[in-house]
PDB file of N, CA and C in Angstrom:
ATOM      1  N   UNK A   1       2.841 -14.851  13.333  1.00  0.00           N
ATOM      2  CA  UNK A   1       2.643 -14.884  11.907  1.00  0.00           C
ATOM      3  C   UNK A   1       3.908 -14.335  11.249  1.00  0.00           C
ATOM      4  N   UNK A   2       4.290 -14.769  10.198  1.00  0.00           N
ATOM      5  CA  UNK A   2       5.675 -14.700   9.030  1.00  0.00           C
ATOM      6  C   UNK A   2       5.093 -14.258   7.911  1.00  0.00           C
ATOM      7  N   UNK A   3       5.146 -12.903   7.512  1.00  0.00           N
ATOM      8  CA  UNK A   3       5.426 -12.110   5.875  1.00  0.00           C
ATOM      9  C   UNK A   3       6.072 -13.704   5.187  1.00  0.00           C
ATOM     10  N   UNK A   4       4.445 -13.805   4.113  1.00  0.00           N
ATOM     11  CA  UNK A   4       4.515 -14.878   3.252  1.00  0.00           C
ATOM     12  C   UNK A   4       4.328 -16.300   3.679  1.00  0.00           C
ATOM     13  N   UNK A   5       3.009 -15.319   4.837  1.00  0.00           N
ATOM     14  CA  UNK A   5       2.327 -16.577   5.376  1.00  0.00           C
ATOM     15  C   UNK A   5       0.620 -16.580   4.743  1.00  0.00           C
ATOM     16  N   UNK A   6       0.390 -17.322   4.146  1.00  0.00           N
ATOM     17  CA  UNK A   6      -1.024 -17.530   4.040  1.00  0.00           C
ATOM     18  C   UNK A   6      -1.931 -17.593   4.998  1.00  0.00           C
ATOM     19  N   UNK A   7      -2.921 -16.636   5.005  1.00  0.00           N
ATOM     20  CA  UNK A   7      -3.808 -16.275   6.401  1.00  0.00           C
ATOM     21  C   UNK A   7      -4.915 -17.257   6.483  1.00  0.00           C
ATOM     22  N   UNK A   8      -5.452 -17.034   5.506  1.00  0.00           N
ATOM     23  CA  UNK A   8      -6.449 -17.859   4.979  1.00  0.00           C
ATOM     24  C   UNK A   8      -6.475 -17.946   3.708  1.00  0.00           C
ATOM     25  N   UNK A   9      -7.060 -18.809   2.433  1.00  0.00           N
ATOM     26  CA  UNK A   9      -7.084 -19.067   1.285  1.00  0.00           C
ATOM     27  C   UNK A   9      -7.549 -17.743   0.847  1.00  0.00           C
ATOM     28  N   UNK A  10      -6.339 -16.891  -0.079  1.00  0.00           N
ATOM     29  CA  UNK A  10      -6.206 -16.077  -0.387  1.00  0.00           C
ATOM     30  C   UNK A  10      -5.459 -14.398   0.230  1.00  0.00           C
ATOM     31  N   UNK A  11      -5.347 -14.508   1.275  1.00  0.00           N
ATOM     32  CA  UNK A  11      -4.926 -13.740   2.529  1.00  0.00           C
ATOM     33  C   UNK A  11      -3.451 -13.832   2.936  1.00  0.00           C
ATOM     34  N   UNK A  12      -2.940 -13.156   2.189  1.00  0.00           N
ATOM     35  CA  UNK A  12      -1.035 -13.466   2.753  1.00  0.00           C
ATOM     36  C   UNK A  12      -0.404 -12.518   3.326  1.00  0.00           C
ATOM     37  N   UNK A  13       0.282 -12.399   4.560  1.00  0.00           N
ATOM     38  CA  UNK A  13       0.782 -10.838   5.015  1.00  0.00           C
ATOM     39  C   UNK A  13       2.128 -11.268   4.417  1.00  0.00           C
ATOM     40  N   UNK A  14       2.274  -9.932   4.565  1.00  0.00           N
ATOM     41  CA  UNK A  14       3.643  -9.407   3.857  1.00  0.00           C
ATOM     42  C   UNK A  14       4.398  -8.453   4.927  1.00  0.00           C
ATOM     43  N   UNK A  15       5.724  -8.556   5.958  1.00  0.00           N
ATOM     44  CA  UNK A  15       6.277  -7.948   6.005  1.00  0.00           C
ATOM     45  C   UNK A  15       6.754  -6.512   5.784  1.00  0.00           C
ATOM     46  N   UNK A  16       6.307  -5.552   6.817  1.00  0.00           N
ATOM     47  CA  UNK A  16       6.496  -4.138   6.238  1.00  0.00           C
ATOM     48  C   UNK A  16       6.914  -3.297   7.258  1.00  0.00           C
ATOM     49  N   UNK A  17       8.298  -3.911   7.272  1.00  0.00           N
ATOM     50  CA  UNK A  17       8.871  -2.934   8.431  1.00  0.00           C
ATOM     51  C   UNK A  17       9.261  -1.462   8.126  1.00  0.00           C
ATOM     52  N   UNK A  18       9.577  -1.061   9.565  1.00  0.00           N
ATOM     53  CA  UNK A  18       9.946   0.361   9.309  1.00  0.00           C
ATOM     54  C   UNK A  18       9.294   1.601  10.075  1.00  0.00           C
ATOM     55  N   UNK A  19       7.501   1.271   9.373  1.00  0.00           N
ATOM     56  CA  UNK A  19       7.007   2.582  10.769  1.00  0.00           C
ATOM     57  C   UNK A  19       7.157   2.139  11.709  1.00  0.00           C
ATOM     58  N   UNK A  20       6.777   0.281  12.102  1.00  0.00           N
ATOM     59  CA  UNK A  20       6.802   0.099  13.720  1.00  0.00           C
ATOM     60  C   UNK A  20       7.396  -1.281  13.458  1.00  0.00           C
ATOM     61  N   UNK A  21       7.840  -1.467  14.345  1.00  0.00           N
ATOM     62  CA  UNK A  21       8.486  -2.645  14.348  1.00  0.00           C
ATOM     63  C   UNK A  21       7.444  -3.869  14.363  1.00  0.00           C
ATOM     64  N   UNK A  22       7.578  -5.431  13.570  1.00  0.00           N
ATOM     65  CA  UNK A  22       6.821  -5.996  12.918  1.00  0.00           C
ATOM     66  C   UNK A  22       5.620  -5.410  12.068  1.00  0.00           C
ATOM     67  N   UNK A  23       5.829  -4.405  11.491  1.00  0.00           N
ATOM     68  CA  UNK A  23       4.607  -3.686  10.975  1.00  0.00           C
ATOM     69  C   UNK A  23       4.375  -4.894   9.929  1.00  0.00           C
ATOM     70  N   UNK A  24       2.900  -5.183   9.597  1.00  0.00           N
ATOM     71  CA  UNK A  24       2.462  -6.302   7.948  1.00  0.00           C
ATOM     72  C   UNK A  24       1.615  -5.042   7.471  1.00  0.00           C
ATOM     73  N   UNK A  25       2.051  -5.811   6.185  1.00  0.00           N
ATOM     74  CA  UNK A  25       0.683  -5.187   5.046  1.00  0.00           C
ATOM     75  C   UNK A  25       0.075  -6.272   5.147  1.00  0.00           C
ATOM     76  N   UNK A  26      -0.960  -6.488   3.647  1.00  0.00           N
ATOM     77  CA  UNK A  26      -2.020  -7.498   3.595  1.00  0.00           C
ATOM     78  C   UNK A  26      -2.077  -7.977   1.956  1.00  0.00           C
ATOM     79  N   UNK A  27      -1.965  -8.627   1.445  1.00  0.00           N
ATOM     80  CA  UNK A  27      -2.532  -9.409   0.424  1.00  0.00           C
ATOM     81  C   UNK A  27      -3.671  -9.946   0.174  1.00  0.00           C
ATOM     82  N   UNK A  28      -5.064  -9.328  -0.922  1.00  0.00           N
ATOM     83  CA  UNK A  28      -6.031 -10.143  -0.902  1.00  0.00           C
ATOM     84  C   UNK A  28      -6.433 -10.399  -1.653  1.00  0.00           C
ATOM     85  N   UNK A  29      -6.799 -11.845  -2.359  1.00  0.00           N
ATOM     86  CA  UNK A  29      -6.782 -12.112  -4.193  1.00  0.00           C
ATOM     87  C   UNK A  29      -8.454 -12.841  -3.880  1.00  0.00           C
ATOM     88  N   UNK A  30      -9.088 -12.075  -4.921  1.00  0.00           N
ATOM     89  CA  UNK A  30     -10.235 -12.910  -5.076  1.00  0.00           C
ATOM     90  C   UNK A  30     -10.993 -12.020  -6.357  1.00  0.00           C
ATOM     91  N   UNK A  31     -11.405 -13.229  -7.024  1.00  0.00           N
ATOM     92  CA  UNK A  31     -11.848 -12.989  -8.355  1.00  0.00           C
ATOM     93  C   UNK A  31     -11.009 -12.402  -9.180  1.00  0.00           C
ATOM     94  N   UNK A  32      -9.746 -13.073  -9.566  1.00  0.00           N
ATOM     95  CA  UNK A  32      -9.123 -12.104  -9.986  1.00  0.00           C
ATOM     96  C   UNK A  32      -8.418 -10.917 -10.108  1.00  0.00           C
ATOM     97  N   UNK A  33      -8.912 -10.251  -8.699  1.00  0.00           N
ATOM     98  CA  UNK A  33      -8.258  -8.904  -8.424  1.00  0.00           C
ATOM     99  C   UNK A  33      -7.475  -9.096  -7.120  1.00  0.00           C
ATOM    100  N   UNK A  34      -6.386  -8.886  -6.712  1.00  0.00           N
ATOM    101  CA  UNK A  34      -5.002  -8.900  -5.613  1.00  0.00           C
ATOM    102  C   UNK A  34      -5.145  -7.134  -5.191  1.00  0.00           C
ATOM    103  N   UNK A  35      -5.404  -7.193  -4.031  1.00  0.00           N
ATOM    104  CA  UNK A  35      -5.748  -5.594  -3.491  1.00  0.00           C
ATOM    105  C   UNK A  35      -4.362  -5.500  -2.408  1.00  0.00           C
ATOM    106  N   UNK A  36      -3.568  -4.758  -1.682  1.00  0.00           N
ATOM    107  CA  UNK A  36      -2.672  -4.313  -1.151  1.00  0.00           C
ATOM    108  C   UNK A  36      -3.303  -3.947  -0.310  1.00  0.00           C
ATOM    109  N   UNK A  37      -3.235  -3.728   1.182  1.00  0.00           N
ATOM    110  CA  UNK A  37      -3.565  -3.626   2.112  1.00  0.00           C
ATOM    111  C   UNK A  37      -2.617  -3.046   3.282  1.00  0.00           C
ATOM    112  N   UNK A  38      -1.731  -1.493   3.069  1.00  0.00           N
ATOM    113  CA  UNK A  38      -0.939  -1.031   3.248  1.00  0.00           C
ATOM    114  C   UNK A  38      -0.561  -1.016   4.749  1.00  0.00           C
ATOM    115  N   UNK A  39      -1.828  -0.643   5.274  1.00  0.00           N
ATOM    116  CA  UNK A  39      -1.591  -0.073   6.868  1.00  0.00           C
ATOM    117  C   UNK A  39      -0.972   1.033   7.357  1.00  0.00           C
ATOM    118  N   UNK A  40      -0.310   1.019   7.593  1.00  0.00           N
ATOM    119  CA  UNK A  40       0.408   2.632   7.712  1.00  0.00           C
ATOM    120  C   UNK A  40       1.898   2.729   7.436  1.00  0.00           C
ATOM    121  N   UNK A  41       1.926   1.768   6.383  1.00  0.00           N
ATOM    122  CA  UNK A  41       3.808   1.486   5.525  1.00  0.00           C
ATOM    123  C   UNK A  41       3.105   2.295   4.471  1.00  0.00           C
ATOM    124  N   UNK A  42       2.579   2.918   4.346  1.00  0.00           N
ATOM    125  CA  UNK A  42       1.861   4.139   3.071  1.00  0.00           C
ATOM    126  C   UNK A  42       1.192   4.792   3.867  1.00  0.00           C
ATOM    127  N   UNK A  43       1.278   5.329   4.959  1.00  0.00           N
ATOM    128  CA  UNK A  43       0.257   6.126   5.832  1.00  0.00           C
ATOM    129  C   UNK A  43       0.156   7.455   5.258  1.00  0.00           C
ATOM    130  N   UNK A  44       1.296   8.341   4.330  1.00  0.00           N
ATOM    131  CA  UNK A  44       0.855   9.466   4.078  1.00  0.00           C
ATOM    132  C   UNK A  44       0.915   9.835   2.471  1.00  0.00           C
ATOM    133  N   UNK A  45      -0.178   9.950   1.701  1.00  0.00           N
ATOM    134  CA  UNK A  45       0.058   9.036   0.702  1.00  0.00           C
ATOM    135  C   UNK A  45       0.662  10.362  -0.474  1.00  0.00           C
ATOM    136  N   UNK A  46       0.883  11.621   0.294  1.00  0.00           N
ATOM    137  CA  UNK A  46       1.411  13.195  -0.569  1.00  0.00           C
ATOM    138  C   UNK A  46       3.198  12.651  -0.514  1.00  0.00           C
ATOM    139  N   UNK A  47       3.559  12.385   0.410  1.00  0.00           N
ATOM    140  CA  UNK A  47       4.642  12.241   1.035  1.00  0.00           C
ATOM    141  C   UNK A  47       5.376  10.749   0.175  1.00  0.00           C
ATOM    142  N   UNK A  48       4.558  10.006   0.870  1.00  0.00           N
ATOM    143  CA  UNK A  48       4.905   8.478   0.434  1.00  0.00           C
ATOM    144  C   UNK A  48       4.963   7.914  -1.066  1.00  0.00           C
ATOM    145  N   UNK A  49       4.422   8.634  -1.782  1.00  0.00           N
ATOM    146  CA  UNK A  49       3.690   8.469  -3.020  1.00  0.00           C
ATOM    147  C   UNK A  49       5.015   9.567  -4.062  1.00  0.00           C
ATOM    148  N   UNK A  50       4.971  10.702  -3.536  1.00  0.00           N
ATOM    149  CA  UNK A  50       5.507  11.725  -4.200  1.00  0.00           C
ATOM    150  C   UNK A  50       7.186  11.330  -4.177  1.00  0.00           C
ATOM    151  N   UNK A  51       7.440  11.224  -2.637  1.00  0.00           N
ATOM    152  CA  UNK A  51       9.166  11.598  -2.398  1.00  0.00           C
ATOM    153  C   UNK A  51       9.254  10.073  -1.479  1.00  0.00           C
ATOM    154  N   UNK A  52       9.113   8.560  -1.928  1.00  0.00           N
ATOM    155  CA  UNK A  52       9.129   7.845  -1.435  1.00  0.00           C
ATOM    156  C   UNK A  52      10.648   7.494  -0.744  1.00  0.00           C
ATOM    157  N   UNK A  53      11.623   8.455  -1.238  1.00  0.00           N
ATOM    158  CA  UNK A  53      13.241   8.238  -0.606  1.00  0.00           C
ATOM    159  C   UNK A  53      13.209   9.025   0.596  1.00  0.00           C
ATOM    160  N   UNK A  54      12.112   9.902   0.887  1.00  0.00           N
ATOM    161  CA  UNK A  54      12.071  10.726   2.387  1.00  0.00           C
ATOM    162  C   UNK A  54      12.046  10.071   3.378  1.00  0.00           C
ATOM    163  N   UNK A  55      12.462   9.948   4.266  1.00  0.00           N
ATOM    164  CA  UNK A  55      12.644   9.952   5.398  1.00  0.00           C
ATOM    165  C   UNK A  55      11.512  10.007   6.195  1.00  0.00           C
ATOM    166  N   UNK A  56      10.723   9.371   6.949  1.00  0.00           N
ATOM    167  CA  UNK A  56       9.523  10.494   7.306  1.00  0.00           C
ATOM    168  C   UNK A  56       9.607  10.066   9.294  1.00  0.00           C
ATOM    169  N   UNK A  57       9.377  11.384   9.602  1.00  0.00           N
ATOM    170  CA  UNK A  57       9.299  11.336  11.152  1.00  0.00           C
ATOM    171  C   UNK A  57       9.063  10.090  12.440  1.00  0.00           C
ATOM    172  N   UNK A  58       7.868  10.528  11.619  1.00  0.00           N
ATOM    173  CA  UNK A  58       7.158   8.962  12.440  1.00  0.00           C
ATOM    174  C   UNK A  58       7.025   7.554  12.308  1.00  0.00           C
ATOM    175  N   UNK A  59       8.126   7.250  11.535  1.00  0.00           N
ATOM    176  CA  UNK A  59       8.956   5.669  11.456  1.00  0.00           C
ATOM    177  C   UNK A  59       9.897   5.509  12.413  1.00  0.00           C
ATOM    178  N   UNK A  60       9.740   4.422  12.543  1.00  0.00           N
ATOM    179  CA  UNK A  60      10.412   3.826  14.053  1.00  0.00           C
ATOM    180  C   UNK A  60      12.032   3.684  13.169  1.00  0.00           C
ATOM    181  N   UNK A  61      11.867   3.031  12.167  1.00  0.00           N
ATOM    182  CA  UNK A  61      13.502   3.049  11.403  1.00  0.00           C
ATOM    183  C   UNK A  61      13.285   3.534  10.455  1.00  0.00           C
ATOM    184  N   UNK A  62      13.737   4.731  10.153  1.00  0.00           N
ATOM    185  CA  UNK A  62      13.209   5.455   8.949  1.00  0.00           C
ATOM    186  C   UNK A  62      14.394   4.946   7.608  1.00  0.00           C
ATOM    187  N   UNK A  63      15.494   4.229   7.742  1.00  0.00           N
ATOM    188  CA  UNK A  63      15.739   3.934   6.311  1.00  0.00           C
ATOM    189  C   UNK A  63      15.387   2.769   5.912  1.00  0.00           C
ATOM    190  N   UNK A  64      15.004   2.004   6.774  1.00  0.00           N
ATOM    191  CA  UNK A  64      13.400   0.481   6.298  1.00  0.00           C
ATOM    192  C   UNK A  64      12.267   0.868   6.173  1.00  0.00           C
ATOM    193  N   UNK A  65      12.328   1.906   6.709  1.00  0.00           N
ATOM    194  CA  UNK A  65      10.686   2.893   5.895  1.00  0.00           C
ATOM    195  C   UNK A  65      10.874   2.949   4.493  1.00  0.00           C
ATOM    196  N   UNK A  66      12.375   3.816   3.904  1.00  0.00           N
ATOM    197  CA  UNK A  66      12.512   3.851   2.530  1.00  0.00           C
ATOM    198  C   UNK A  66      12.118   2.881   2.241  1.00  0.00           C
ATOM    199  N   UNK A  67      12.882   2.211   2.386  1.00  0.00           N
ATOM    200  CA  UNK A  67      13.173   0.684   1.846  1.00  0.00           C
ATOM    201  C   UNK A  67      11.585   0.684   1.446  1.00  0.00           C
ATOM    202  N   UNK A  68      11.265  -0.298   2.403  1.00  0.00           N
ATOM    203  CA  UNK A  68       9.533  -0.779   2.576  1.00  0.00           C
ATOM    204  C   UNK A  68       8.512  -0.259   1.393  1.00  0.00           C
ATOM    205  N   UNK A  69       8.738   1.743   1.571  1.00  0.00           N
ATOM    206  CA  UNK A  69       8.012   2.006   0.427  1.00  0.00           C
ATOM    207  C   UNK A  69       8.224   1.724  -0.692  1.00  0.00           C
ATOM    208  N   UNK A  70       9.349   1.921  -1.099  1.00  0.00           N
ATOM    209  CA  UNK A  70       9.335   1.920  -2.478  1.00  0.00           C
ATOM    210  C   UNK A  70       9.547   0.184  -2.931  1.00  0.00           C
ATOM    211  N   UNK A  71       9.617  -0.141  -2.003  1.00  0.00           N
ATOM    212  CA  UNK A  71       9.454  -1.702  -2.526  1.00  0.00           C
ATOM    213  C   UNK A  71       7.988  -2.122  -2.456  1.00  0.00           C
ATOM    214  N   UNK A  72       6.860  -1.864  -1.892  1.00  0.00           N
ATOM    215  CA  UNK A  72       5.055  -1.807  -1.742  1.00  0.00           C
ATOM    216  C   UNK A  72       5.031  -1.197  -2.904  1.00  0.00           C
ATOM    217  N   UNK A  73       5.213   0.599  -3.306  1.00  0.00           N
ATOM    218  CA  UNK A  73       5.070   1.212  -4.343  1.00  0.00           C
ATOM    219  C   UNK A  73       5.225   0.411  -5.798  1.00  0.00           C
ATOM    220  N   UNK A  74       6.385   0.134  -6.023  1.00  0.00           N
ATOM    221  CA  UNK A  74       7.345  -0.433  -7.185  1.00  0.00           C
ATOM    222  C   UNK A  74       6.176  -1.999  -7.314  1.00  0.00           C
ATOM    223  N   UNK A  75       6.175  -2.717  -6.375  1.00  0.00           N
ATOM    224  CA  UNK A  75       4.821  -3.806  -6.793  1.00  0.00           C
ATOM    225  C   UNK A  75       3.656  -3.694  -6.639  1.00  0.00           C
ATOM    226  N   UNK A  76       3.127  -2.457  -6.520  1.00  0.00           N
ATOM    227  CA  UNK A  76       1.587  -2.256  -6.547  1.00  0.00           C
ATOM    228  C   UNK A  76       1.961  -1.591  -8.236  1.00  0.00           C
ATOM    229  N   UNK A  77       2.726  -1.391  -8.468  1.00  0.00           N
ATOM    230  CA  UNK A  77       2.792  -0.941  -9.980  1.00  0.00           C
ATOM    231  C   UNK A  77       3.081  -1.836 -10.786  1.00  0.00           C
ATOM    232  N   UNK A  78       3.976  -2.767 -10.222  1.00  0.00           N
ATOM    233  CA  UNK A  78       4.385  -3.609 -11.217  1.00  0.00           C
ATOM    234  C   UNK A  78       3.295  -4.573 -11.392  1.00  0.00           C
ATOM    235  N   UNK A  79       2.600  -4.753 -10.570  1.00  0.00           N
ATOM    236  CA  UNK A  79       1.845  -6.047 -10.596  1.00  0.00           C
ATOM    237  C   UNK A  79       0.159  -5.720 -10.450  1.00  0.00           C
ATOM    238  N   UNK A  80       0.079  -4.552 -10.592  1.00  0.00           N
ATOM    239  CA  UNK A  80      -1.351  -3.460 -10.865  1.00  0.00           C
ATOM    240  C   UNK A  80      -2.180  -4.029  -9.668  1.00  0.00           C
ATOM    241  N   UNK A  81      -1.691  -3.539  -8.971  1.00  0.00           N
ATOM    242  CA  UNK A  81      -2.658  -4.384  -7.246  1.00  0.00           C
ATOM    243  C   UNK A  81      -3.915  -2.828  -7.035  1.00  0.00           C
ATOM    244  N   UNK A  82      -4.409  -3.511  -6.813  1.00  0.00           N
ATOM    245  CA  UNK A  82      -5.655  -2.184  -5.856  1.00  0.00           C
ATOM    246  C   UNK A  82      -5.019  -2.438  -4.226  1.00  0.00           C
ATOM    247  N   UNK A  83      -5.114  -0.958  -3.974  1.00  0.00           N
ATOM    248  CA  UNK A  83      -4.180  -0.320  -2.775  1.00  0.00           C
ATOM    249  C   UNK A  83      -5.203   0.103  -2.375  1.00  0.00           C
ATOM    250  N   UNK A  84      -5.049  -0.604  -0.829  1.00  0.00           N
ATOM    251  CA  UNK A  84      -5.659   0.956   0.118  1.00  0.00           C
ATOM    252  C   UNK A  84      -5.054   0.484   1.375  1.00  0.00           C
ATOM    253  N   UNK A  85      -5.383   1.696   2.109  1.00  0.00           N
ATOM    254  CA  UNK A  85      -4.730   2.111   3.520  1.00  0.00           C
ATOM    255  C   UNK A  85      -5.618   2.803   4.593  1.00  0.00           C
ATOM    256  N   UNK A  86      -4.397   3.445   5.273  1.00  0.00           N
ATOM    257  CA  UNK A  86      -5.103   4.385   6.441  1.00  0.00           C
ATOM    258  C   UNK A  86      -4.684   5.813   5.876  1.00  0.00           C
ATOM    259  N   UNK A  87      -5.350   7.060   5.983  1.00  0.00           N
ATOM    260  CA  UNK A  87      -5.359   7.704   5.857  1.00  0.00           C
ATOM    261  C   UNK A  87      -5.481   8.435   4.252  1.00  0.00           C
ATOM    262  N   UNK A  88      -6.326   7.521   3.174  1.00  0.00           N
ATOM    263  CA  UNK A  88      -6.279   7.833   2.138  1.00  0.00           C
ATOM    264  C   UNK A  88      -7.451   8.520   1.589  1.00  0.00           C
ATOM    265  N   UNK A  89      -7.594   9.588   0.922  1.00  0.00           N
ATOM    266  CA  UNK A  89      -8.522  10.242   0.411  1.00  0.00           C
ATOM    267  C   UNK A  89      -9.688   9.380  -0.208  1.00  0.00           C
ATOM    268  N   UNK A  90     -10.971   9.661   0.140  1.00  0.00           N
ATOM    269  CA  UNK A  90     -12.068   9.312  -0.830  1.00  0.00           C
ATOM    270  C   UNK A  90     -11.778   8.527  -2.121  1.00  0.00           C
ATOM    271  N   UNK A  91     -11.491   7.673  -2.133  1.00  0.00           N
ATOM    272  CA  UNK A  91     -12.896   6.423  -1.771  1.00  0.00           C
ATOM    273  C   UNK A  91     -11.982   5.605  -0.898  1.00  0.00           C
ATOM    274  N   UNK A  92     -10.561   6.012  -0.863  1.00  0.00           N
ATOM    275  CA  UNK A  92      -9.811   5.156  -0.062  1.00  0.00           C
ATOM    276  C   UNK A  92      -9.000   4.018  -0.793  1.00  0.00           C
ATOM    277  N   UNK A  93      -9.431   4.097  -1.915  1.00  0.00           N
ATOM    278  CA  UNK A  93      -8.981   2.440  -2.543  1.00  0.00           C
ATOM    279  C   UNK A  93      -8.583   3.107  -4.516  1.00  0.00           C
ATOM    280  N   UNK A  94      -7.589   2.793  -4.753  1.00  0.00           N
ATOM    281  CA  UNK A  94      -7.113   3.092  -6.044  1.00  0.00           C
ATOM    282  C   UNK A  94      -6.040   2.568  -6.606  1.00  0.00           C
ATOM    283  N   UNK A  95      -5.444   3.037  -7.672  1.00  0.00           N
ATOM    284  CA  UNK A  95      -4.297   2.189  -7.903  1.00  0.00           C
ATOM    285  C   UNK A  95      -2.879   3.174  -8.093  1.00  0.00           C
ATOM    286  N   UNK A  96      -1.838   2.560  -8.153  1.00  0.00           N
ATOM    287  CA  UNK A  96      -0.541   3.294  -8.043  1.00  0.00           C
ATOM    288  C   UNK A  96       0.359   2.921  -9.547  1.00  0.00           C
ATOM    289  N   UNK A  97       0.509   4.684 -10.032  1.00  0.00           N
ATOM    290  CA  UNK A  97       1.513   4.502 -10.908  1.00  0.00           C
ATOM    291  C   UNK A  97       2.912   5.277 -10.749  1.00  0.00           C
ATOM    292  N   UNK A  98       3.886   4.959 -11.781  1.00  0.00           N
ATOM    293  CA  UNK A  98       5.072   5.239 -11.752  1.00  0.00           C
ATOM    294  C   UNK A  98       4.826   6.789 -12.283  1.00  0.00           C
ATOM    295  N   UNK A  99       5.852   7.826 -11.733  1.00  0.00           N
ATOM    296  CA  UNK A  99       5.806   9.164 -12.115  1.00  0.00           C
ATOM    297  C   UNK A  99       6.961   9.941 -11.658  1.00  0.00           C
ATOM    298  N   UNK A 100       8.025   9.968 -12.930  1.00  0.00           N
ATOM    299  CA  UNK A 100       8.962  10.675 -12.631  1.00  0.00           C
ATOM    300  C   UNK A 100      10.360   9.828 -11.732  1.00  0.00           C
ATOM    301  N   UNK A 101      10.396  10.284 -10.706  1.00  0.00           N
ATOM    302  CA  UNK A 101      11.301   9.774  -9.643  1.00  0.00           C
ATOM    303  C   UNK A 101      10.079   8.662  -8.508  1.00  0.00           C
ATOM    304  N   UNK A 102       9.072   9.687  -8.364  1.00  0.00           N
ATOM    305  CA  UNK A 102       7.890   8.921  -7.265  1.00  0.00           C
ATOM    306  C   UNK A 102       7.030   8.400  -8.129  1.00  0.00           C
ATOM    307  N   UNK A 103       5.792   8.610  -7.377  1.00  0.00           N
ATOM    308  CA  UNK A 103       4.191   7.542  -7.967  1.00  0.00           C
ATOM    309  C   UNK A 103       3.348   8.540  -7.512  1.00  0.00           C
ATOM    310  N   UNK A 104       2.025   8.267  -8.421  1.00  0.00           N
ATOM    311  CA  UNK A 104       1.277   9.124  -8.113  1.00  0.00           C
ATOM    312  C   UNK A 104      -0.227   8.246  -7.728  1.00  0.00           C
ATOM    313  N   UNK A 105      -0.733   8.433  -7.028  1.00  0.00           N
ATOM    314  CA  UNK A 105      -2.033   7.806  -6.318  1.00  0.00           C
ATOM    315  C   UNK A 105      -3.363   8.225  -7.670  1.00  0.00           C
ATOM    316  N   UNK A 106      -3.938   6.881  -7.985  1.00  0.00           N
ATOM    317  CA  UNK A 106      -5.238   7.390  -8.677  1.00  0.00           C
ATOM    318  C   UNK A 106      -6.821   6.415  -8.026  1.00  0.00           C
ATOM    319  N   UNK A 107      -7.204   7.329  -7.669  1.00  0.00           N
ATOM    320  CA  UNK A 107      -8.751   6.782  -6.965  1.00  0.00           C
ATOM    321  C   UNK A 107      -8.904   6.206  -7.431  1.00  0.00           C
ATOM    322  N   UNK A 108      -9.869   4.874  -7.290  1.00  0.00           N
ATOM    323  CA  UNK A 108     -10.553   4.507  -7.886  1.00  0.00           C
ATOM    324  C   UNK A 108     -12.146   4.862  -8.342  1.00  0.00           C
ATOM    325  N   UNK A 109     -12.641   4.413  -9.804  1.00  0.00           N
ATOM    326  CA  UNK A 109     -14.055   5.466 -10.066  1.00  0.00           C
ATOM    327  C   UNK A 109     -14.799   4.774  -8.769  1.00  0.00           C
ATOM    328  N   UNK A 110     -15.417   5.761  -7.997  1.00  0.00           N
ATOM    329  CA  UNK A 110     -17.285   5.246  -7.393  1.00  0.00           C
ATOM    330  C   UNK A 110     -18.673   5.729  -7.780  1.00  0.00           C
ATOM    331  N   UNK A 111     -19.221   4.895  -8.210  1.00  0.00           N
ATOM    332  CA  UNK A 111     -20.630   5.044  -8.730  1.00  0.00           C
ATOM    333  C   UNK A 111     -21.280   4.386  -7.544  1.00  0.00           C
ATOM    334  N   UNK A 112     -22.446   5.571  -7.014  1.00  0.00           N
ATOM    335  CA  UNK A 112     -23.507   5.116  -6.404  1.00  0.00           C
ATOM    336  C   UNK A 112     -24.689   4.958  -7.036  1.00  0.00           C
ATOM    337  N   UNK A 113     -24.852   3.540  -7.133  1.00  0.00           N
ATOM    338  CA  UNK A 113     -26.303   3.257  -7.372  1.00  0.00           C
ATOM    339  C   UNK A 113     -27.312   2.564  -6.306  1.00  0.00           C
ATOM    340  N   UNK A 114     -28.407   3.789  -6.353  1.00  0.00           N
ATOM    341  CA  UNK A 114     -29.382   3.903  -5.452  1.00  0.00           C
ATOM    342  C   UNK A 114     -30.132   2.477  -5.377  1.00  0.00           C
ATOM    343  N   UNK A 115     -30.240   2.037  -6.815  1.00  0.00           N
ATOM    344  CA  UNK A 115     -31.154   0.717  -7.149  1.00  0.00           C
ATOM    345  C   UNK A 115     -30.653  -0.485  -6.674  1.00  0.00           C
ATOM    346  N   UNK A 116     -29.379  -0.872  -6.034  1.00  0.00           N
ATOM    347  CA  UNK A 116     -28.962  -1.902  -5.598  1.00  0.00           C
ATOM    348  C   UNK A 116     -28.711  -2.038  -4.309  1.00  0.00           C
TER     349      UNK A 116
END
């Protein structure tokens, strides 16, 4: 599979090298809403989110890590995608804005309703 391959109708990976070599994210559009599907090219989201020019350990090439993030970051903002990943706080799924130099992670609301 090739970053800016259509998986299935609606389903496109995207290229996201850096933690591991061939690492993909995910693209998923339906009803209107395009969700980001990070994997672990946003695995730490204090780090990744805050100081996206860091360096971080456990990337296999850590300056295509930069890269990677802030290019995921910069279009989950630009293009208001719902994000989620591995290792993300309750509920797991939110959206990403611009802040300062980095981005800052905002949950998305969850309402449990019992009746449905």
């Amino acid at each position: 599979m090739k970053g800016g391959s259509e998986i299935v109708t609606g389903v496109m990976a995207l290229d996201t090298p850096g933690h591991t070599p061939g690492h993909m994210s995910v693209l998923v559009a339906s009803g209107g809403v395009t969700m980001l599907v990070t994997g672990d090219a946003l695995a730490n989201i204090h780090f990744a989110f805050d100081h996206p020019d860091w360096q971080m350990i456990w990337d296999h090439d850590r300056e295509l890590g930069v890269k990677t993030r802030k290019s995921l970051l910069d279009r989950a903002t630009h293009d208001r995608l719902l994000v989620t990943g591995y290792h993300y706080p309750f509920p797991g799924v939110g959206h990403v804005v611009k802040e300062g130099d980095g981005f800052r992670w905002l949950p998305a609301e969850w309402v449990w309703d019992r009746e449905t």
